[in-house]
Structure formats: C-alpha cells, structure tokens
C-alpha atoms as a PDB file:
ATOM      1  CA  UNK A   1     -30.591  -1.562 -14.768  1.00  0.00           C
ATOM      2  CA  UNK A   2     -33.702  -1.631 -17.017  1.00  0.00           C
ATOM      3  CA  UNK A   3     -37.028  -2.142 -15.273  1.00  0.00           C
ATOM      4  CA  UNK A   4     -40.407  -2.392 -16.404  1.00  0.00           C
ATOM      5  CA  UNK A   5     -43.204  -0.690 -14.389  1.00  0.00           C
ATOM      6  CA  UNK A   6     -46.834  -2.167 -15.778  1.00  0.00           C
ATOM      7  CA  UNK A   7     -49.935   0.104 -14.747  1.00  0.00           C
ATOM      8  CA  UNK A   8     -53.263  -1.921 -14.791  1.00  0.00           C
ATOM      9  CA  UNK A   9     -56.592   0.119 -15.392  1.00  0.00           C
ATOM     10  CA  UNK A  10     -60.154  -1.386 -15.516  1.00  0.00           C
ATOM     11  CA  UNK A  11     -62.630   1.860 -16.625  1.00  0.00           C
ATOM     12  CA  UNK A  12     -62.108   5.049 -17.561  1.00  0.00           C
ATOM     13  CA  UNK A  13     -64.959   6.916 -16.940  1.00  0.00           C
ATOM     14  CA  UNK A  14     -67.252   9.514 -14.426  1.00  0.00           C
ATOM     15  CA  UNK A  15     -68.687   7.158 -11.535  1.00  0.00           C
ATOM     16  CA  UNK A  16     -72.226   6.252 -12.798  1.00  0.00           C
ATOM     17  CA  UNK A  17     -75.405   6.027 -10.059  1.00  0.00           C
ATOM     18  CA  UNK A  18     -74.311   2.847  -8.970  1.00  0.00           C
ATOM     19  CA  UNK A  19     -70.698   2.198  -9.386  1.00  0.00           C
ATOM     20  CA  UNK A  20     -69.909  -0.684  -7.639  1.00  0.00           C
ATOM     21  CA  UNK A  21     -66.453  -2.155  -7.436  1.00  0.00           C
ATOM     22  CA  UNK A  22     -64.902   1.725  -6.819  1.00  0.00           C
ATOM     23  CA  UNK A  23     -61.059   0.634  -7.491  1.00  0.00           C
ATOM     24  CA  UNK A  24     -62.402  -0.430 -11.032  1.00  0.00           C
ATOM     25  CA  UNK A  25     -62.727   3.447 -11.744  1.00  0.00           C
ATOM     26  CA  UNK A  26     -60.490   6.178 -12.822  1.00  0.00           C
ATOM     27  CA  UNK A  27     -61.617   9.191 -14.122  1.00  0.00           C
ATOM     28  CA  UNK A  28     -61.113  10.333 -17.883  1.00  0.00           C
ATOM     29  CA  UNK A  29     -59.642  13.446 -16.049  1.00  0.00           C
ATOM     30  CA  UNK A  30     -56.938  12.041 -14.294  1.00  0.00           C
ATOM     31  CA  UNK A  31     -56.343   9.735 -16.950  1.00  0.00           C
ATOM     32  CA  UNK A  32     -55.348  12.239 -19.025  1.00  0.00           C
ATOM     33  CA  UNK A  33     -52.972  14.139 -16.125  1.00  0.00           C
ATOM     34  CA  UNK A  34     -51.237  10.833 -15.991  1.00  0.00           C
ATOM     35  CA  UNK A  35     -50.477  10.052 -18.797  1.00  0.00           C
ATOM     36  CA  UNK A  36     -49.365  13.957 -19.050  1.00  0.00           C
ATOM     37  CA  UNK A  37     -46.843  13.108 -16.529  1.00  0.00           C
ATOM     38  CA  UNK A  38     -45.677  10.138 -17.926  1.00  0.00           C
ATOM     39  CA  UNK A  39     -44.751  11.814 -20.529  1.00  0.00           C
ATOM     40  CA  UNK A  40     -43.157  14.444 -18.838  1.00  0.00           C
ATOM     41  CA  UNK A  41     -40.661  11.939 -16.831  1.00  0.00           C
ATOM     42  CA  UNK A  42     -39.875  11.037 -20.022  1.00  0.00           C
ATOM     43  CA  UNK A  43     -41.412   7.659 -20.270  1.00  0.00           C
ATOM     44  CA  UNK A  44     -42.445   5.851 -23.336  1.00  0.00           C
ATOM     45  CA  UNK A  45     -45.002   3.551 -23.512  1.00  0.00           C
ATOM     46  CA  UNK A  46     -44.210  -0.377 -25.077  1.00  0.00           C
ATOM     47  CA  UNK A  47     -46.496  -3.200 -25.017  1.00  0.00           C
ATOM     48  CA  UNK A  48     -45.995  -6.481 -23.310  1.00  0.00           C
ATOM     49  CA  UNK A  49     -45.236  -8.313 -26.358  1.00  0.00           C
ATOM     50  CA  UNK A  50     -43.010  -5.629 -27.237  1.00  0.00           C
ATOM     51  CA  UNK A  51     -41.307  -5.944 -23.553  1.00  0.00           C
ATOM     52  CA  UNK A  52     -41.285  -9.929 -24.588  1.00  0.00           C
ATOM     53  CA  UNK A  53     -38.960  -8.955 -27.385  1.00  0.00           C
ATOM     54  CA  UNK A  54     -36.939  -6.699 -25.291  1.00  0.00           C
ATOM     55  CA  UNK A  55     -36.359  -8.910 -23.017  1.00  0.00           C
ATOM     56  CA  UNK A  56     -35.148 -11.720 -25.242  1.00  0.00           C
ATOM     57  CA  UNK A  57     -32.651  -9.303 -26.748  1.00  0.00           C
ATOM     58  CA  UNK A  58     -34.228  -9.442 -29.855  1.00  0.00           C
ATOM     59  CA  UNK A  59     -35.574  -5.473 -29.741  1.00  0.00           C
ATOM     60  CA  UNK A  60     -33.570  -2.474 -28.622  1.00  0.00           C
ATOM     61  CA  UNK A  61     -35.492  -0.858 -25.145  1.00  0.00           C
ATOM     62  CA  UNK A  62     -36.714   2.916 -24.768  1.00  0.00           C
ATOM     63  CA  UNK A  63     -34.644   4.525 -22.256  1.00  0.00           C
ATOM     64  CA  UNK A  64     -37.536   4.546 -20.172  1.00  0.00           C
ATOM     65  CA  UNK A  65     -40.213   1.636 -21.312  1.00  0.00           C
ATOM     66  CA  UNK A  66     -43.630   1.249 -19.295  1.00  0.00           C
ATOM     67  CA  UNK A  67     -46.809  -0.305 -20.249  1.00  0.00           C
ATOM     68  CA  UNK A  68     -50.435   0.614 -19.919  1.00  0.00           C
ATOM     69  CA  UNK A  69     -52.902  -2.351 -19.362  1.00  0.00           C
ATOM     70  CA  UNK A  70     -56.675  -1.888 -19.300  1.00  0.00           C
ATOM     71  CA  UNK A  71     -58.448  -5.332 -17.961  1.00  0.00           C
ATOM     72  CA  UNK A  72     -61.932  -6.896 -18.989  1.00  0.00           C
ATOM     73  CA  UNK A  73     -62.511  -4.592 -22.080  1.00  0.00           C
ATOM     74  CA  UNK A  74     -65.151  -1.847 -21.323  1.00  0.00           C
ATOM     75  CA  UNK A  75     -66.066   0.477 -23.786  1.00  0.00           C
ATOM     76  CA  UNK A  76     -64.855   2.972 -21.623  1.00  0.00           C
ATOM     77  CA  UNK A  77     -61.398   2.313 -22.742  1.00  0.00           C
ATOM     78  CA  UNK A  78     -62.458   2.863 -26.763  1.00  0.00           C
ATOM     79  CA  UNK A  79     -64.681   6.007 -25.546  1.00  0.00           C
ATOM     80  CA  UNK A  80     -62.599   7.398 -23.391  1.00  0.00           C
ATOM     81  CA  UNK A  81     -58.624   6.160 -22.792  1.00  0.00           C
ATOM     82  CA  UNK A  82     -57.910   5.880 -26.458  1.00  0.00           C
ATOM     83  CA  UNK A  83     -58.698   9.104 -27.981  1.00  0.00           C
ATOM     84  CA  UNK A  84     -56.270  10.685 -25.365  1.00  0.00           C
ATOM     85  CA  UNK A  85     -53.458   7.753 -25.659  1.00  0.00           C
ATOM     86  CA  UNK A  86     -53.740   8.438 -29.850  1.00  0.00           C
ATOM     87  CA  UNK A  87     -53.251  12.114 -29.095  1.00  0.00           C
ATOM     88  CA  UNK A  88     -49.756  11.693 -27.454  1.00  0.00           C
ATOM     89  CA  UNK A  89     -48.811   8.414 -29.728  1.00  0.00           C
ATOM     90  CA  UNK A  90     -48.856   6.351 -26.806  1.00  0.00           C
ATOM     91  CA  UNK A  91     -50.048   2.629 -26.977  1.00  0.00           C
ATOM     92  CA  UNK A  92     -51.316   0.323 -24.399  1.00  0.00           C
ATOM     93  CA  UNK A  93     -52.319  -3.727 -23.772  1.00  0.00           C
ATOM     94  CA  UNK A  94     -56.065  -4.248 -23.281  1.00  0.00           C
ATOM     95  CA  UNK A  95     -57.321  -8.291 -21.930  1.00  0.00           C
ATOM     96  CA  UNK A  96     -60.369  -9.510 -23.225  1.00  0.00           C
ATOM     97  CA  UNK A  97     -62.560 -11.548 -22.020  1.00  0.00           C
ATOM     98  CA  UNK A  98     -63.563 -13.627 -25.043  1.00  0.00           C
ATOM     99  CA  UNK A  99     -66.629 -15.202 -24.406  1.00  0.00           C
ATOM    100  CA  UNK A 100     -68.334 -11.899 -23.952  1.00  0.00           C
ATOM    101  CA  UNK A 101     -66.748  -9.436 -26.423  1.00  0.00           C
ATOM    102  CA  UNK A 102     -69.401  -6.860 -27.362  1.00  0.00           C
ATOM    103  CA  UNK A 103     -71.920  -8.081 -24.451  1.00  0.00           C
ATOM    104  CA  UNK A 104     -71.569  -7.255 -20.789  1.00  0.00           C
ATOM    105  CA  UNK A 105     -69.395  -8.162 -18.115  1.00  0.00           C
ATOM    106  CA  UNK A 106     -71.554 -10.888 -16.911  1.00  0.00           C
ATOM    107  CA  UNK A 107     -69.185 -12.786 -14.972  1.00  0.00           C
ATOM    108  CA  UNK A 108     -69.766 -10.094 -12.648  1.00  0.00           C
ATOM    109  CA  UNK A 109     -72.952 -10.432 -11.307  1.00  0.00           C
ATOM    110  CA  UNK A 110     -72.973  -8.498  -7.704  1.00  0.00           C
ATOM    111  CA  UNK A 111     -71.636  -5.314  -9.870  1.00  0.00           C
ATOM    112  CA  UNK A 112     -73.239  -2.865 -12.422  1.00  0.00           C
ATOM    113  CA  UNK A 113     -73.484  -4.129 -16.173  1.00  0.00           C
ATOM    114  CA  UNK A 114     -71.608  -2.518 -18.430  1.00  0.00           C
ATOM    115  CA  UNK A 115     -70.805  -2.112 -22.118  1.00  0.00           C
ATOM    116  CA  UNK A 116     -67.757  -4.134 -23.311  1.00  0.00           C
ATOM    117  CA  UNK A 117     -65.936  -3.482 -26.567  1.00  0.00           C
ATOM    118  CA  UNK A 118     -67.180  -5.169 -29.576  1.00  0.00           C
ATOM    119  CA  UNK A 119     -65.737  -6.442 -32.721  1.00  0.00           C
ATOM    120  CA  UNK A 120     -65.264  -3.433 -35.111  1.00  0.00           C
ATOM    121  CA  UNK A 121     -64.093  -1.128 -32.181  1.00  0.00           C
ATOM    122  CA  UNK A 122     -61.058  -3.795 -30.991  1.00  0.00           C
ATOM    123  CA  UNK A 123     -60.474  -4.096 -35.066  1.00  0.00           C
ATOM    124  CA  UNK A 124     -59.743   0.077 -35.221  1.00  0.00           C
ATOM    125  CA  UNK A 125     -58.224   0.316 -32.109  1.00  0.00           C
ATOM    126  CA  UNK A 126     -55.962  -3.085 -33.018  1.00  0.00           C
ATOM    127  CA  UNK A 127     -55.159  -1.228 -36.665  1.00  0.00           C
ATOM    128  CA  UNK A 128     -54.035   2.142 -34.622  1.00  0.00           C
ATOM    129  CA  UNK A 129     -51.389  -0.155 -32.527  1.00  0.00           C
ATOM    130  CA  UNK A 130     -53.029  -1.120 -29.594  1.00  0.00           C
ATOM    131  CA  UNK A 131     -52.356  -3.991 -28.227  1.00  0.00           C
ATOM    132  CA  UNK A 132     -54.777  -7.219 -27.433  1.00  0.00           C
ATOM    133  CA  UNK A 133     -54.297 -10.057 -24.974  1.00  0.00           C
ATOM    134  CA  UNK A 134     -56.632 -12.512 -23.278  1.00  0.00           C
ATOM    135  CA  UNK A 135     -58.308 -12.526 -19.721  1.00  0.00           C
ATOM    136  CA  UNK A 136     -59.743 -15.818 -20.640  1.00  0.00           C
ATOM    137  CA  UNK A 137     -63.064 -17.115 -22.029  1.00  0.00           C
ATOM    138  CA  UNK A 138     -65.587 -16.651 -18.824  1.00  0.00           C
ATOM    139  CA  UNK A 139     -63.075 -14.727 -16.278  1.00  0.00           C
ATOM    140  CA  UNK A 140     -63.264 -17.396 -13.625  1.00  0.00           C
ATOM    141  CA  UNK A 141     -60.334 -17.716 -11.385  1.00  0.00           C
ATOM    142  CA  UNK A 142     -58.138 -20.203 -12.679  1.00  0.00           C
ATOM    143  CA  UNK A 143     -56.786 -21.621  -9.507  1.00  0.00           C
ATOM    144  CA  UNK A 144     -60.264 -23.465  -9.043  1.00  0.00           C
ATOM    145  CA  UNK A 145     -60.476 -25.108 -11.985  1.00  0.00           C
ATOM    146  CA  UNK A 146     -58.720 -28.405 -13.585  1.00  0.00           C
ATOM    147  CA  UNK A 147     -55.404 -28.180 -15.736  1.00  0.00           C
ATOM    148  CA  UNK A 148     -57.626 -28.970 -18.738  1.00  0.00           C
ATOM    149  CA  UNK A 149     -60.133 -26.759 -17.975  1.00  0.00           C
ATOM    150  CA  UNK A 150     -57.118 -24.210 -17.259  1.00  0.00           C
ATOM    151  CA  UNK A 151     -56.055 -25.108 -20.658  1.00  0.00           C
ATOM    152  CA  UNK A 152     -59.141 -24.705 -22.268  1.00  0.00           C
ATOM    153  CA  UNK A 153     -59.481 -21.342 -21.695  1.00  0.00           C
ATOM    154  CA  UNK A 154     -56.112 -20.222 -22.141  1.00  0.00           C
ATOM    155  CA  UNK A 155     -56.114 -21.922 -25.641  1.00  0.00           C
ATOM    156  CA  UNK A 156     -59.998 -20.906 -26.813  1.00  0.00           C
ATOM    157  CA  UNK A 157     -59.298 -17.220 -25.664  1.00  0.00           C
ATOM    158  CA  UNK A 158     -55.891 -17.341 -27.808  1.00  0.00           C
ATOM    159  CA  UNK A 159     -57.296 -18.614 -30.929  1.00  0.00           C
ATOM    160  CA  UNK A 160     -60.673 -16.547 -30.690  1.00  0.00           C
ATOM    161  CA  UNK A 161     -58.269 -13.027 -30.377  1.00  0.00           C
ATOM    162  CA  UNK A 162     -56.342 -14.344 -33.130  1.00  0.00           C
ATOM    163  CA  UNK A 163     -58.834 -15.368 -35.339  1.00  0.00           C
ATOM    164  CA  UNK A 164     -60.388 -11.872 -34.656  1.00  0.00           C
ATOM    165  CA  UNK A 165     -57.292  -9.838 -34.745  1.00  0.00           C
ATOM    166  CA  UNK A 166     -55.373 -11.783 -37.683  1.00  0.00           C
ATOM    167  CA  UNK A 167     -52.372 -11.908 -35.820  1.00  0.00           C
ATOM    168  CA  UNK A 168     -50.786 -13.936 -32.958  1.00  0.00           C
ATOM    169  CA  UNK A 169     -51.218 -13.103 -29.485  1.00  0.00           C
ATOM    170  CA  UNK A 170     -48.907 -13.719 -26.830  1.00  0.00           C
ATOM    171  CA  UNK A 171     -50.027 -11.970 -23.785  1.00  0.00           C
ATOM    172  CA  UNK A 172     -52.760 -12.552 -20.881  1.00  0.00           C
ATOM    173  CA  UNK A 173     -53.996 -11.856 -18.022  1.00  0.00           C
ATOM    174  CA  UNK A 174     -54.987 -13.826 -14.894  1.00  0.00           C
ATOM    175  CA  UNK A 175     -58.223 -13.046 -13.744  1.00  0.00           C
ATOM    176  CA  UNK A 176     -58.586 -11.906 -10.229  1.00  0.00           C
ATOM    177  CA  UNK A 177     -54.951 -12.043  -9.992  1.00  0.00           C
ATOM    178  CA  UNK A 178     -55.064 -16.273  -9.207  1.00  0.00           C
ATOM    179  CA  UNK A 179     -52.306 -18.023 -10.325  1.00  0.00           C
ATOM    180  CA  UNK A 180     -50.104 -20.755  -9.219  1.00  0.00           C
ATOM    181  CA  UNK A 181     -47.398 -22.914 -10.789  1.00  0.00           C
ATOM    182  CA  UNK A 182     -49.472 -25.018 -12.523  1.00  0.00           C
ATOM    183  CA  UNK A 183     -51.626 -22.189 -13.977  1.00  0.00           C
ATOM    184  CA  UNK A 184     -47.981 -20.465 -15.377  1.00  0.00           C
ATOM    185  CA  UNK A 185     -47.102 -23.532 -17.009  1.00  0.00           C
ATOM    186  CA  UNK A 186     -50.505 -24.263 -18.828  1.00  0.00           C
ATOM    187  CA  UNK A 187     -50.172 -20.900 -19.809  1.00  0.00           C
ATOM    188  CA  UNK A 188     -46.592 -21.042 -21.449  1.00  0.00           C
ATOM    189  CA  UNK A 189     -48.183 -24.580 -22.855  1.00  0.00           C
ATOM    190  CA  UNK A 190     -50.915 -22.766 -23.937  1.00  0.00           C
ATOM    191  CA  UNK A 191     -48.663 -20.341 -26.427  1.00  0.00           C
ATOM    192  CA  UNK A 192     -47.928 -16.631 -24.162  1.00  0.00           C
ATOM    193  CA  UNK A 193     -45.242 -15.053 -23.636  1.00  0.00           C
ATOM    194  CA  UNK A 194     -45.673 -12.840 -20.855  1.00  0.00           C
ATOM    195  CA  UNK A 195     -48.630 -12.546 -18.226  1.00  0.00           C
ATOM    196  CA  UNK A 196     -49.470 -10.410 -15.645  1.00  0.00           C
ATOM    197  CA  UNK A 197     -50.652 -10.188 -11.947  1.00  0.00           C
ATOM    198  CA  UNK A 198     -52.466  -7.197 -10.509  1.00  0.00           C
ATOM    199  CA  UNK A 199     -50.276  -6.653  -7.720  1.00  0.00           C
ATOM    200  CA  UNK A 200     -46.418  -5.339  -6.996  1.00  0.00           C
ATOM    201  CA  UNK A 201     -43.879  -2.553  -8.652  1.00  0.00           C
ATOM    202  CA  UNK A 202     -41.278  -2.705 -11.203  1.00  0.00           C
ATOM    203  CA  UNK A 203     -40.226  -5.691 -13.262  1.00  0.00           C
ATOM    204  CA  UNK A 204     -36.912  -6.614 -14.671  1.00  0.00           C
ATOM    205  CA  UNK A 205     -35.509  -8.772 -17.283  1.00  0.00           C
ATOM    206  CA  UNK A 206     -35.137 -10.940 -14.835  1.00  0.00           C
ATOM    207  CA  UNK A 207     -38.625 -10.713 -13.583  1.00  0.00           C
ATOM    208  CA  UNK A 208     -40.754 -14.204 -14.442  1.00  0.00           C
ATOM    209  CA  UNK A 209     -42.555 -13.462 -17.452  1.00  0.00           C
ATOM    210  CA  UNK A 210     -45.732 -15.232 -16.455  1.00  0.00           C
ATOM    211  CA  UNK A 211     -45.787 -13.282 -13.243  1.00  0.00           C
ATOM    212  CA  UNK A 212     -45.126  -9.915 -14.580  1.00  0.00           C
ATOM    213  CA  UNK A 213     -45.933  -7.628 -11.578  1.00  0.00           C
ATOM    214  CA  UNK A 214     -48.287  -4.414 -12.129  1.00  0.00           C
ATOM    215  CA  UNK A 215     -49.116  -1.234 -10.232  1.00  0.00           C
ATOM    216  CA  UNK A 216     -53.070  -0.889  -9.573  1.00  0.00           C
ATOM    217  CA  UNK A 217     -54.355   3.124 -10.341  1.00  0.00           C
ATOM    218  CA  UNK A 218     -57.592   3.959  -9.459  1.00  0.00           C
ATOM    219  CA  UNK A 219     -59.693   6.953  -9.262  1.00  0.00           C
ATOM    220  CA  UNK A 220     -57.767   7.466  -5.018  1.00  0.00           C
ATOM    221  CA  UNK A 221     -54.188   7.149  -7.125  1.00  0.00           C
ATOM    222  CA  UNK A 222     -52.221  10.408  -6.648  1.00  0.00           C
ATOM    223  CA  UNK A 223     -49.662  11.705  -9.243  1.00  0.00           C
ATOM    224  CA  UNK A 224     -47.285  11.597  -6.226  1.00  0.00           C
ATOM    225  CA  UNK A 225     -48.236   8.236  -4.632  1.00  0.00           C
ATOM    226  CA  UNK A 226     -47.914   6.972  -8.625  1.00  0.00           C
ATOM    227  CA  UNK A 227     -44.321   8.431  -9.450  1.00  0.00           C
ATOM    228  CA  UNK A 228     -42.917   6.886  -6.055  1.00  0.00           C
ATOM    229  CA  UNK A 229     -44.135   3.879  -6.767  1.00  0.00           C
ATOM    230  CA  UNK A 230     -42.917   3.573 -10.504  1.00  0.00           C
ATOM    231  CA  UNK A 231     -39.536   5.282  -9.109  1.00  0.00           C
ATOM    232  CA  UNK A 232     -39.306   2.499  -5.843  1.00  0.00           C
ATOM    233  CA  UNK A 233     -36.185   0.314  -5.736  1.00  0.00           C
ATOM    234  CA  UNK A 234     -38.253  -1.900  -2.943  1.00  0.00           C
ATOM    235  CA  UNK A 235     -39.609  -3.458  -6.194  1.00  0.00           C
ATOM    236  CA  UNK A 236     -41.830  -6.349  -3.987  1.00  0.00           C
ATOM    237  CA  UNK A 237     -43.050  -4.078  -1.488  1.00  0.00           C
ATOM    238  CA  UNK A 238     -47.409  -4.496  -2.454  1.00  0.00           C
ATOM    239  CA  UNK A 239     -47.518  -8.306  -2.201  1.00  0.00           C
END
C-alpha cells in the first residue's frame, strides 16, 4: 500500500543565546544526517502538491515518496536546509506566513525574533523547485476566529504567494495545528488541495487531504526514533 510520511521542520540552525521554543530547532548537523538516511532507505522526496497529483491518479508515485515541510519561513531554511537539500536533488514544501515575509516572526512575541525569508530568496529557492504554501496572513489559530475571517486569510495568503511566485498554490498549513471542520472546508473553499497538521505518522491515499498528518523532528529526534516512526503501521499512534 502506498503511504505518505510528511516531516515538519521549523529552523535549521545552532541554538542561539536565547532560543526559546527548543522543539522549533534542529541542527544543520543532523539535518544533513537525515536527510543522508533518507536517502539511504531509498526514499525520494515529492511535494504536497505533487502528492495531490498522486493521489488523484493523475501522476505516477516514487516507490518510496515523502515530503519535507519547513513551517513559518526562517531564513534558516534558505541559509542552511537548502544548500544541503540542492546537493542531493531533494525538494521540500516551505509555509509562509504572508503578512510578514522578509520581517520577523512577530506573531510570536514571548519567543526570540528572527529573520524570515524575503522576496528574492523565496523567488531562487521557488526557481530551484522548492515548493511554497501558506501558513496564513498573521499565524493566528484559526479555530478562534469567524468563517470569514477564516476565509480571509486563507484567500489573502493564496493570492499574495501567487502573485509573488507566478504560479498557483495549493497547499497550507494550519497554524498551531488548530483545525476543525469548518476550518477544512473554508480551506477547500478557499482553493488548496492538501493541508497539513503537525501531529501523527504516515498518510495514505485515503488519508483526508486537509488533515494530512506529519511527523514533528526536532533537535531530541534520533535517526532511530525517526525511521520507526516513518516505518510504523500504527499510523494514528501521536494524536
């Protein structure tokens, strides 16, 4: 049967002073072991749209399809992450926040201010096949506000990436994992595809694709504790 694991990051980068939010971090180091390994148990990396496709029938599956996601857009990703997923050809999904591409991650007040991505680096990484979807306009958690205000930022976030990208864009992510029926549906209103929580194991075709599950690494993840959970058949143990 063909499954889908998803692997959400946040940074990838040496814990600063003050890090804050620790399962936000994984090191460039072990970044690059994993995806070492990935290779070597012979996945290949797809992105979500691309699993969207797959899933439809309408595009032929790797023997072995995962995806990389990298939330919120730090710099980290460009600096780090993507010079070692170019090296092995791999690609990867990274959510924006859209309202504060090239800022800060404001929204996040109680933790350490950090450089996000701006414009001209989403444009090169974009042209060297990474992938872009939205984490909204502001990052609030959507299961607080209104179904307009739901829609609102589903839509805005959509047409700013497109706008900026030049072509369409069909994936997102929920921010802080909240989502509830209502939420899915203003986001299949809103034009996606597929979207992703930050908690579970494997996904299948038959897997919802607005509650595409994902596997959390951070800088505690082991290369052991990883491969069992990618390899699990217990796919909902985690929620």
């Amino acid at each position: 049967m063909l499954t889908l694991p998803i692997l959400m990051y946040h940074k990838v980068e040496p814990l600063p002073a003050v890090p804050g939010y620790l399962a936000n971090y994984v090191f460039p180091d072990q970044f690059e072991e994993q995806i070492a390994a990935l290779d070597s148990w012979g996945f290949t990396t797809i992105t979500l749209a691309e699993w969207a496709e797959i899933r439809a029938g309408r595009r032929k599956s790797p023997g072995r399809p995962i995806a990389l996601t990298f939330d919120d857009g730090y710099k980290s990703v460009y600096e780090n992450a993507w010079p070692l997923l170019r090296a092995r050809k791999m690609n990867a999904t990274v959510f924006l926040v859209t309202d504060f591409i090239g800022q800060m991650n404001f929204w996040d007040r109680d933790q350490p201010q950090q450089l996000l991505l701006n414009r001209d680096e989403i444009a090169e990484m974009s042209a060297s096949g990474i992938s872009f979807g939205s984490h909204t306009c502001t990052h609030r958690p959507l299961t607080g506000l209104s179904e307009a205000e739901v829609l609102d930022e589903l839509a805005r976030s959509r047409e700013a990436l497109e706008s900026l990208l030049g072509q369409p864009v069909t994936t997102l992510a929920y921010p802080y994992n909240k989502q509830n029926g209502m939420v899915r549906a203003a986001a299949k209103r809103a034009g996606y595809r597929a979207a992703t929580l930050g908690r579970g194991r494997l996904n299948a075709r038959w897997t919802n694709p607005y509650a595409l599950m994902r596997i959390a690494v951070t800088s505690e993840s082991t290369l052991e504790g990883l491969h069992l959970r990618m390899e699990s058949s217990n796919w909902m143990t985690g929620w």
